[in-house]
Protein backbone atom coordinates (compact mmCIF):
# COMPACT_ATOMS: atom_id res chain seq x y z
CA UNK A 1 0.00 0.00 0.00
CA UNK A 2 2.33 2.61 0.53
CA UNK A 3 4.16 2.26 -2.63
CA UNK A 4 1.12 3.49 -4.02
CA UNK A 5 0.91 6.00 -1.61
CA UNK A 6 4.27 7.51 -1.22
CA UNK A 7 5.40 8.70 -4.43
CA UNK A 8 2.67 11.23 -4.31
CA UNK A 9 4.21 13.19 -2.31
CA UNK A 10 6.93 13.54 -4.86
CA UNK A 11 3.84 14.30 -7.39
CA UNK A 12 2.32 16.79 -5.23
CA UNK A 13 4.68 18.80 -3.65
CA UNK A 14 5.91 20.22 -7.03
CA UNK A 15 2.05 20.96 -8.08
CA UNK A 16 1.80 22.91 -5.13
CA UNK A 17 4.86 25.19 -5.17
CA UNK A 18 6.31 25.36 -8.35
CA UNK A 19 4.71 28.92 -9.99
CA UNK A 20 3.38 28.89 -13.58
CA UNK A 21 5.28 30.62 -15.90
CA UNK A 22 3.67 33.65 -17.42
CA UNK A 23 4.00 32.13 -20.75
CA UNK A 24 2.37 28.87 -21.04
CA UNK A 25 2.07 27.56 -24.30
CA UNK A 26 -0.02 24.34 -25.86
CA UNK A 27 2.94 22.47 -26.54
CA UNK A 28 3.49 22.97 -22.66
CA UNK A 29 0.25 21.57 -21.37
CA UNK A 30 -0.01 17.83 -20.93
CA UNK A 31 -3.80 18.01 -20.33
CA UNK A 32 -5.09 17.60 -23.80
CA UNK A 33 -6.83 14.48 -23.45
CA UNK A 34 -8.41 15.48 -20.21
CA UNK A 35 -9.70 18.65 -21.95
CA UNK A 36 -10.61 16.73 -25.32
CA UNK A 37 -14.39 17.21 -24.45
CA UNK A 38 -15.07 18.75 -28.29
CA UNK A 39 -13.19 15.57 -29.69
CA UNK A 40 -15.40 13.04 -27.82
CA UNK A 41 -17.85 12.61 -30.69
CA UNK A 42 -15.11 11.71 -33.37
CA UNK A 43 -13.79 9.34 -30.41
CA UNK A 44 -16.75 7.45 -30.25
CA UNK A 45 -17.92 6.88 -34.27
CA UNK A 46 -14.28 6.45 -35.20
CA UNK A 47 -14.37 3.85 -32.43
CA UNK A 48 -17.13 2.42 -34.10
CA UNK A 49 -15.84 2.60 -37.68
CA UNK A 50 -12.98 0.75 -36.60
CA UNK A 51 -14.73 -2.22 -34.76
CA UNK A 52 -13.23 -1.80 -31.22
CA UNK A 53 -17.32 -1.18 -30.16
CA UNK A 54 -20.83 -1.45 -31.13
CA UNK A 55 -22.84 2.10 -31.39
CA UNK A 56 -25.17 0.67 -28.25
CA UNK A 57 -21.61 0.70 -26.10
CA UNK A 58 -20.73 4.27 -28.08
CA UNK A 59 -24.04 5.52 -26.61
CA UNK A 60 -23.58 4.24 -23.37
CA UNK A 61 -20.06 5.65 -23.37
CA UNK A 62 -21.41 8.65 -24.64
CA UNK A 63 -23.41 8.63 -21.11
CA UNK A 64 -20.68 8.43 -19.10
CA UNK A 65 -19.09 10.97 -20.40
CA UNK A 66 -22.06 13.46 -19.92
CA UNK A 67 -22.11 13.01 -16.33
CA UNK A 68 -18.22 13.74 -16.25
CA UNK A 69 -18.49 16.34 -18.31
CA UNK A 70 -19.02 19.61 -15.58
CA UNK A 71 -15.92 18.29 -13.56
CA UNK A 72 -13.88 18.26 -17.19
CA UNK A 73 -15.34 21.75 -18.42
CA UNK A 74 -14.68 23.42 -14.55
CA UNK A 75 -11.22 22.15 -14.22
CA UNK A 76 -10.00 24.59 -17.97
CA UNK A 77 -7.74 27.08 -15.69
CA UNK A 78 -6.43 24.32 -13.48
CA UNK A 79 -2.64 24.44 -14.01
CA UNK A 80 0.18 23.15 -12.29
CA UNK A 81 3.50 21.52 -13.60
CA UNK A 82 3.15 18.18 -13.55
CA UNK A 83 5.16 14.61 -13.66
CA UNK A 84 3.43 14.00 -16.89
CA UNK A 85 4.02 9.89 -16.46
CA UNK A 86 3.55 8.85 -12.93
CA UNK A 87 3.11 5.34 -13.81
CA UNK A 88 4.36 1.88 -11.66
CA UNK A 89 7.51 1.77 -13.90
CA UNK A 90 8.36 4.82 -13.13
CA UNK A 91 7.95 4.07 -9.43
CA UNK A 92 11.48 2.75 -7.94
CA UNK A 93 10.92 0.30 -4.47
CA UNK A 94 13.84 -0.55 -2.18
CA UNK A 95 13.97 -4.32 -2.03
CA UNK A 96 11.92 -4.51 1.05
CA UNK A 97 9.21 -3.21 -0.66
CA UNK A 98 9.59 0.44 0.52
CA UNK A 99 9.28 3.48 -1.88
CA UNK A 100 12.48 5.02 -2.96
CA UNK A 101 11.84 7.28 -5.29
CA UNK A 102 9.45 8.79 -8.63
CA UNK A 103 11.97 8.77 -11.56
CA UNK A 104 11.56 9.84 -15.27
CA UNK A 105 10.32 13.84 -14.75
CA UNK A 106 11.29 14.18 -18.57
CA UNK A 107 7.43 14.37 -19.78
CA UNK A 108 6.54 16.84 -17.30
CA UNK A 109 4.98 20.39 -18.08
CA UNK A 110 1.79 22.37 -17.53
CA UNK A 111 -1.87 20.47 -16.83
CA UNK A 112 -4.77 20.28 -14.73
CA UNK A 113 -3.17 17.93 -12.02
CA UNK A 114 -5.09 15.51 -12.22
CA UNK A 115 -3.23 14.78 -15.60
CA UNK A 116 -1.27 12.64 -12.87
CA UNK A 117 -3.61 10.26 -12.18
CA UNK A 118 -3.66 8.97 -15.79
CA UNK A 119 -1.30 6.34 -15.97
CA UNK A 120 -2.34 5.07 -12.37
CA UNK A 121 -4.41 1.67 -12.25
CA UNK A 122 -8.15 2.27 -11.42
CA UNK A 123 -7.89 0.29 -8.49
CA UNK A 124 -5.10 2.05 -6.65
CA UNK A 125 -7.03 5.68 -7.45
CA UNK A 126 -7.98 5.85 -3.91
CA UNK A 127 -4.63 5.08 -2.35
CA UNK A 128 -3.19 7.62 -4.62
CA UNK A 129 -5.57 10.31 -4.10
CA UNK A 130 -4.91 10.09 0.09
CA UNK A 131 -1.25 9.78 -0.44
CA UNK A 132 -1.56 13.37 -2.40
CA UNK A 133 -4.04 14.53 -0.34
CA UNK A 134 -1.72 14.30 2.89
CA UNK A 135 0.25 16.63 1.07
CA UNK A 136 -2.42 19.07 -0.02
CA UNK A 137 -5.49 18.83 -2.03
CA UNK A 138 -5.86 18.85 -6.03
CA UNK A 139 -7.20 22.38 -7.52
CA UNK A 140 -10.94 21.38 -7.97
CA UNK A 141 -10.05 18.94 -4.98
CA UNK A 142 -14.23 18.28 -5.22
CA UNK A 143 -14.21 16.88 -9.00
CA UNK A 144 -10.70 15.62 -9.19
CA UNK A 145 -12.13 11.53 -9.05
CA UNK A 146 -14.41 12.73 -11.74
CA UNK A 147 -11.89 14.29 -14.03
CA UNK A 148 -9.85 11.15 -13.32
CA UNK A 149 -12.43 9.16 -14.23
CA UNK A 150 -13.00 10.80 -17.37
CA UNK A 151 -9.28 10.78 -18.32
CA UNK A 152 -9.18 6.44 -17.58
CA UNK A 153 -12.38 6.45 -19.82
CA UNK A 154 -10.99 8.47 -22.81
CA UNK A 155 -7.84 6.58 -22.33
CA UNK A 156 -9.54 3.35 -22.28
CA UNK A 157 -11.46 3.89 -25.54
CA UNK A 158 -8.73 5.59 -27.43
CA UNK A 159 -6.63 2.30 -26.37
CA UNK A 160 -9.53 0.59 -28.26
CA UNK A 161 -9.05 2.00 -31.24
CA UNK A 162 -5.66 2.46 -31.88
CA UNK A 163 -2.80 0.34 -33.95
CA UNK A 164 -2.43 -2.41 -31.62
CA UNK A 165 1.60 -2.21 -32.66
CA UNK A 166 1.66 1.20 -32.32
CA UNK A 167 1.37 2.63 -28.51
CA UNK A 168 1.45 6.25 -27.49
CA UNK A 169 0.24 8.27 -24.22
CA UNK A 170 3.30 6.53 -22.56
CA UNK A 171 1.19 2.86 -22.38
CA UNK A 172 3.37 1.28 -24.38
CA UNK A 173 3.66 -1.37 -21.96
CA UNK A 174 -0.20 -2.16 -22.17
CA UNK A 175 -2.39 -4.10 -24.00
CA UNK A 176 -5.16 -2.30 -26.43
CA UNK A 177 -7.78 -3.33 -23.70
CA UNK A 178 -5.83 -3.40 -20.47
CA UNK A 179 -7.76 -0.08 -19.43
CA UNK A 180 -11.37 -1.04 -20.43
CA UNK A 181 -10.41 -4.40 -18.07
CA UNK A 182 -8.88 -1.72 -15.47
CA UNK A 183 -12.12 0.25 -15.16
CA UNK A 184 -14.34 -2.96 -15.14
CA UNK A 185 -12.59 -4.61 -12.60
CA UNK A 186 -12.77 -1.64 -10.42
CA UNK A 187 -16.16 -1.32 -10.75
CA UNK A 188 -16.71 -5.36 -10.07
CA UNK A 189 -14.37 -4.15 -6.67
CA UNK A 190 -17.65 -2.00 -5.55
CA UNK A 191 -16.06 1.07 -7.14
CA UNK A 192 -17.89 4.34 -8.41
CA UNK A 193 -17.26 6.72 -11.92
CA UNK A 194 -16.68 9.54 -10.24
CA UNK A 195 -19.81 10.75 -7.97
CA UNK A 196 -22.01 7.51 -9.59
C-alpha cells in the first residue's frame, strides 16, 4: 500500500509550489486528453468505424461521459506543472518493498493535475488520491475523481481504437484493452465513476 501512496508526495509537492510561468504555451500543457471534451464525438464513431465497439456501447459511453463532463469543463484554468508519467515503472521500491523514489520527470509540463492520475491503475485511485491529499489537495479537490475518471475512460477507448503495434500516451507497456479491463474490474471491486 504505501508504494502506491508515497510517491505522491513527490507528485504533489511540485504541483503545489512550483509557480506557472507567465507564458504557457499548448505544446506545454499535458492536459489535452483530459480537456478533449469537443473531440469526444469523433472518439466514439471512429471507435465504431474501426470495430473496437458497437454504437449501443458508443451511446452508453457517450453517457458516461455526460455526467463527467461539468468536472472536465470546470477544471480549464487548473494548471500546475506536472510529472506527466507517474506510472508503476516509473515508481522505484527498495527491495523490502519500501518506496524510494518517482523517476523519469522528462514528460513533465503544464496540466490540470489531475493529468497525474492517468497512468495510475483504477484500483489504486484511492490510495493515490490520500497519499496526495496528505500533502495538499488537487485544484478542484471536489471533481478531481471525476476528471480522473473521465481521463481512464478516454484513455480506455482511445486504447480501443488504436494500432495495436503502435502505442502512445506513454502505455506502451499495455495491452489495447488493459484499461477497459482496469475500469471494469474496479467497478466489479464495488467502485464508483466519479460521484455515480
Amino acid at each position: 500500500m504505501g508504494v502506491w501512496r508515497e510517491p505522491w508526495d513527490d507528485v504533489a509537492f511540485p504541483q503545489l509550489t512550483v509557480e506557472q510561468l507567465s507564458a504557457i504555451t499548448a505544446k506545454h500543457r499535458l492536459d489535452v486528453a483530459v480537456t478533449a471534451v469537443d473531440r469526444l464525438p469523433s472518439l466514439l464513431a471512429a471507435a465504431v468505424d474501426e470495430g473496437a465497439i458497437n454504437a449501443d456501447n458508443a451511446r452508453t459511453l457517450a453517457q458516461w461521459f455526460d455526467r463527467l463532463r461539468p468536472a472536465v469543463i470546470s477544471a480549464d484554468g487548473y494548471r500546475r506543472f506536472v510529472h506527466g508519467d507517474a506510472q508503476p515503472a516509473n515508481v522505484l521500491a527498495k527491495e523490502t518493498g519500501e518506496y524510494s523514489a518517482l523517476i523519469d520527470w522528462g514528460d513533465a509540463g503544464w496540466g490540470d493535475p489531475a493529468v497525474d492520475f492517468r497512468l495510475v491503475p483504477a484500483r489504486a485511485i484511492g490510495r493515490v488520491l490520500a497519499g496526495y491529499r496528505e500533502v495538499g489537495p488537487l485544484d478542484g479537490d471536489e471533481s478531481a475523481e471525476a476528471r480522473i475518471w473521465w481521463d481512464h475512460l478516454w484513455s480506455a477507448v482511445y486504447n480501443l481504437r488504436r494500432d495495436r503495434v503502435v502505442h502512445s500516451l506513454g502505455d506502451w507497456n499495455r495491452p489495447p484493452g488493459a484499461r477497459m479491463v482496469e475500469l471494469l474490474a474496479r467497478l466489479a471491486d464495488g467502485g464508483t465513476i466519479g460521484n455515480f
